[in-house]
Protein backbone atom coordinates (compact mmCIF):
# COMPACT_ATOMS: atom_id res chain seq x y z
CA UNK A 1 0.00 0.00 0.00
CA UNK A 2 1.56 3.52 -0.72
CA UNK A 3 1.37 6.16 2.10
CA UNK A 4 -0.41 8.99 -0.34
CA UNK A 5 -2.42 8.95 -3.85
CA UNK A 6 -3.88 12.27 -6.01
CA UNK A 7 -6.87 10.91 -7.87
CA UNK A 8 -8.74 13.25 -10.93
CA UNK A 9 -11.50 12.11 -12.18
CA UNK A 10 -13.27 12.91 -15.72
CA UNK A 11 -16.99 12.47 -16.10
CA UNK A 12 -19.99 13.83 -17.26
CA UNK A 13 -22.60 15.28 -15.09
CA UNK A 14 -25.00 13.00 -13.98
CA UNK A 15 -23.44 10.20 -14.03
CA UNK A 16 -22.21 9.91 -10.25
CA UNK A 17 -18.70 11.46 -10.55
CA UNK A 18 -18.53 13.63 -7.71
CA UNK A 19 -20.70 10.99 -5.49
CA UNK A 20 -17.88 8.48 -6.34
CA UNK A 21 -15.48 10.80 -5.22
CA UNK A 22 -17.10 11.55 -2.25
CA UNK A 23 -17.82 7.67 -1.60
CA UNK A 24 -14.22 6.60 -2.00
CA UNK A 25 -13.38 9.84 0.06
CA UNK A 26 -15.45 8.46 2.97
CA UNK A 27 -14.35 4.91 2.74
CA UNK A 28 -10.26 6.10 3.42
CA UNK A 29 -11.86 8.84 5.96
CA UNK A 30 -13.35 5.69 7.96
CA UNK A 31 -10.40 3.58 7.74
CA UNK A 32 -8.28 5.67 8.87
CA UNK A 33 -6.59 7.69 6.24
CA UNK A 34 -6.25 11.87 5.69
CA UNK A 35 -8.21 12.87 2.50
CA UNK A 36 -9.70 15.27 0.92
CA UNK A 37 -12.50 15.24 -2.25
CA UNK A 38 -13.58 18.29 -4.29
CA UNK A 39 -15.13 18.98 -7.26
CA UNK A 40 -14.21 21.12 -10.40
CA UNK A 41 -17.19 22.44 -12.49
CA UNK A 42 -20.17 25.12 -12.30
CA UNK A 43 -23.00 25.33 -13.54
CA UNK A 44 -22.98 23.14 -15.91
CA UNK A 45 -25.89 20.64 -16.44
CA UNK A 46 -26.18 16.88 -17.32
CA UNK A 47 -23.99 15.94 -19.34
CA UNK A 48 -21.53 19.02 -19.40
CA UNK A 49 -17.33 17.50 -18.61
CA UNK A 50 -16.78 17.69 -15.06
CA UNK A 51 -13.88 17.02 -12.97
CA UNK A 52 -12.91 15.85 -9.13
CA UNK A 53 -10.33 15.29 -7.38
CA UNK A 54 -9.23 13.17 -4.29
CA UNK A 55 -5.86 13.12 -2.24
CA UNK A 56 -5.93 10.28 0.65
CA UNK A 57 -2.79 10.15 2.84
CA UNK A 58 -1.26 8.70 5.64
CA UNK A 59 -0.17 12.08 6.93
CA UNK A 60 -2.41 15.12 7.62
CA UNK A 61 -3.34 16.85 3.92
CA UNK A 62 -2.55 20.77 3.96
CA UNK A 63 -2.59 21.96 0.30
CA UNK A 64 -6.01 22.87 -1.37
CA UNK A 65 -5.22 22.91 -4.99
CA UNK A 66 -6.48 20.72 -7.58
CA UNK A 67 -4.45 17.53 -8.37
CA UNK A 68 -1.87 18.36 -10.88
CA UNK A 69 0.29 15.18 -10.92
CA UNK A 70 -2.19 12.45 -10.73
CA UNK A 71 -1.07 8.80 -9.13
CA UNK A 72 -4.58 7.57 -10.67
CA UNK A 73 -7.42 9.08 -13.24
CA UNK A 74 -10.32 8.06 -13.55
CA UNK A 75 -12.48 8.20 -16.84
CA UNK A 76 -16.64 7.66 -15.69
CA UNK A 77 -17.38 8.38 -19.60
CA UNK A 78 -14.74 7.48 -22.44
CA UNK A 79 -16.44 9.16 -25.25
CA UNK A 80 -14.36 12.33 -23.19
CA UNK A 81 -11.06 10.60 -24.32
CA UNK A 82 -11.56 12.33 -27.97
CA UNK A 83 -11.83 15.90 -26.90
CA UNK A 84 -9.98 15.87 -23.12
CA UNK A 85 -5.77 15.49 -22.77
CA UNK A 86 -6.73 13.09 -19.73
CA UNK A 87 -2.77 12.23 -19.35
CA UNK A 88 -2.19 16.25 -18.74
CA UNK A 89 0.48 16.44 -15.56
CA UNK A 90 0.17 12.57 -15.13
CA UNK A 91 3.73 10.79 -13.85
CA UNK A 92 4.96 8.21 -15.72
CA UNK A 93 3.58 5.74 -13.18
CA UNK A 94 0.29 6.68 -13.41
CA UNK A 95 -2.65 4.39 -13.70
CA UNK A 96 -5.85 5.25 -15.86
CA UNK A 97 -9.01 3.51 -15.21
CA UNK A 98 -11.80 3.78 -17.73
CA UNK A 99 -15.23 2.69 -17.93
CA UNK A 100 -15.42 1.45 -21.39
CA UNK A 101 -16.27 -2.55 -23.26
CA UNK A 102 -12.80 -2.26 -24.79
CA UNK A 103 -9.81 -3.59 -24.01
CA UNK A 104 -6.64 -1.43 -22.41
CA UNK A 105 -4.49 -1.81 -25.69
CA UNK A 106 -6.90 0.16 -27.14
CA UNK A 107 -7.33 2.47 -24.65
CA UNK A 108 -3.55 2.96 -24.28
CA UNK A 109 -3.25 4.05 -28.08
CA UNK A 110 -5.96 6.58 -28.20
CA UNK A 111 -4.69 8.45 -25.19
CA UNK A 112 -1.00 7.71 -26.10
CA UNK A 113 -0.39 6.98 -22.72
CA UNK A 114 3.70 6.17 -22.29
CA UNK A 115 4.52 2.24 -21.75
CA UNK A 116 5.14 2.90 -18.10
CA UNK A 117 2.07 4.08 -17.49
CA UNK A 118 -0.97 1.37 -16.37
CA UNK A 119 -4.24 1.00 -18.52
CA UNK A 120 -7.40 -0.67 -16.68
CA UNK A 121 -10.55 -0.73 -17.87
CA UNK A 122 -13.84 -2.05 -16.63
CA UNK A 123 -16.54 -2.08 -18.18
CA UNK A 124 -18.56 -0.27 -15.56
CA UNK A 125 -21.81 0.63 -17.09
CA UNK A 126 -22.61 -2.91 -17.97
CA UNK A 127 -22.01 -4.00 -14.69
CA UNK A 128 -24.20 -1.11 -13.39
CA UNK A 129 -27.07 -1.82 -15.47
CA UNK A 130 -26.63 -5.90 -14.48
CA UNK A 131 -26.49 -5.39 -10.96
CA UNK A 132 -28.80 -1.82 -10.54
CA UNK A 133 -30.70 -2.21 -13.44
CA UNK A 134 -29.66 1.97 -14.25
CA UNK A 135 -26.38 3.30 -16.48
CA UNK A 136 -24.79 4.41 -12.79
CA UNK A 137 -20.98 3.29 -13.23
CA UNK A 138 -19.78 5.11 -9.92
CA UNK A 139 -20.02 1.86 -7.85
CA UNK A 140 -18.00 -0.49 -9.78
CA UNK A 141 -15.62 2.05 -10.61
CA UNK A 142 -15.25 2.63 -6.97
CA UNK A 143 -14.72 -1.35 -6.77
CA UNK A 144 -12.07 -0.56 -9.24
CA UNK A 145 -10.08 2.01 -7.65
CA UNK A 146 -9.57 0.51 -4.27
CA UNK A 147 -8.23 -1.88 -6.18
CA UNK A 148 -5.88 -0.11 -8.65
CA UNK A 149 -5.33 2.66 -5.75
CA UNK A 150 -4.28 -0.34 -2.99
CA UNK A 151 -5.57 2.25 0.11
CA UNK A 152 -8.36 -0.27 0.35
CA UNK A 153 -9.16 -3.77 0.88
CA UNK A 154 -12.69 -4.87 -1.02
CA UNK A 155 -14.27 -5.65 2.30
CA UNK A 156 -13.39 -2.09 3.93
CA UNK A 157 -15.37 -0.54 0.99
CA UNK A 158 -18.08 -2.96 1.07
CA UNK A 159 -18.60 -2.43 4.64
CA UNK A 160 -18.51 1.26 4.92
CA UNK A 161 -20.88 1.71 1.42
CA UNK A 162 -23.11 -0.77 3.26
CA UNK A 163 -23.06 1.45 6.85
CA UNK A 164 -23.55 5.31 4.34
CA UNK A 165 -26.37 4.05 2.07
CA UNK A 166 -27.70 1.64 4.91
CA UNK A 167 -29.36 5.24 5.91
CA UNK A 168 -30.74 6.20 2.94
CA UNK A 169 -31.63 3.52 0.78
CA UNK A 170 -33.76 -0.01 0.47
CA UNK A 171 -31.58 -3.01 0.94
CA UNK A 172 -32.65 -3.79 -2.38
CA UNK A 173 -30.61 -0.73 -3.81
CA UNK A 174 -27.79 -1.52 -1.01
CA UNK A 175 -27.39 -5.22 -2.55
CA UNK A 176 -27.14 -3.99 -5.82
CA UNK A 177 -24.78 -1.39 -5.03
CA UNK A 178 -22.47 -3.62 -3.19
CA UNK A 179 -22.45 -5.97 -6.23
CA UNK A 180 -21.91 -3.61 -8.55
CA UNK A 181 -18.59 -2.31 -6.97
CA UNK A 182 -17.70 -6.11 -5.94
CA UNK A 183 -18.03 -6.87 -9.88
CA UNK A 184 -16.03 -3.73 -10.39
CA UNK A 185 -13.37 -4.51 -8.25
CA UNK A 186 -12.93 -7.92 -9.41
CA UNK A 187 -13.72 -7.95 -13.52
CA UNK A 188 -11.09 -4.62 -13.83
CA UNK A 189 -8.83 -5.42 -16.95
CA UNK A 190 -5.13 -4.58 -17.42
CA UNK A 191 -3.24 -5.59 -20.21
């Protein structure tokens, strides 16, 4: 596990971005870990670009800045890789998660990401639709990133979605949340 990550995400509004931000926030706030989880956009509407960002730490956070030099991005919506530079400031050991059917070779070539750099993709939105029934790809891609990100184990982030939507939700939307981000966790793809 590494002691500090800066995650940017890239989504489109509506589809859960800044909720999966906040949800992985929480998770690393209840295990234990510094973080912090903002979002980049105004008033844009559904389906306007959006960005967030997440820092999670081992050591108390004291810069408030958007991430620059991201360990991890996150791409909720690929049809954004065509008009976004989603490797802008990213290291060369940065890993890229994207919700897409495709594999990560392809991926990797339409972003020209350098060799160094990791390529995972998950096919989120399916999984969403099989385990929700609605095109809501923020669980598994939260699955995804406590994976890729290593700040989490699958069970931490199972239990602490289950304990923040245990007071809002049915159990029936609970299950299929916790699937989803099981599924997402598990059928990630890199290549």
């Amino acid at each position: 596990m590494t002691d500090k990550i800066e995650v940017r995400w890239h989504g489109r509004g509506g589809q859960g971005t800044v909720t999966a931000c906040k949800l992985f926030a929480d998770a690393c706030l209840n295990a234990g870990h510094y973080v912090q989880a903002f979002p980049e956009y105004g008033p844009e509407r559904a389906g306007a670009p959006i960005r967030a960002y997440n820092r999670v730490s081992e050591k108390e956070l004291r810069g408030h800045y958007p991430v620059i030099r991201p360990n991890i991005v996150v791409v909720v919506d690929a049809t954004l890789l065509d008009s976004i530079d989603v490797t802008e400031g990213a290291p060369d050991d940065a890993a890229f998660i994207v919700n897409c059917c495709t594999d990560s070779r392809d991926i990797r070539s339409r972003i020209l990401a350098r060799q160094s750099q990791r390529i995972i993709t998950v096919d989120a939105t399916r999984i969403s639709i099989d385990a929700i029934g609605r095109p809501m790809p923020n669980a598994p891609l939260i699955g995804c990133i406590s994976r890729v990100s290593g700040m989490l184990s699958l069970q931490t982030i199972l239990d602490d979605m289950q304990t923040s939507f245990g007071k809002k939700f049915s159990q029936k939307i609970i299950d299929g949340n916790l699937e989803a981000t099981r599924r997402g966790f598990e059928e990630a793809l890199e290549q």
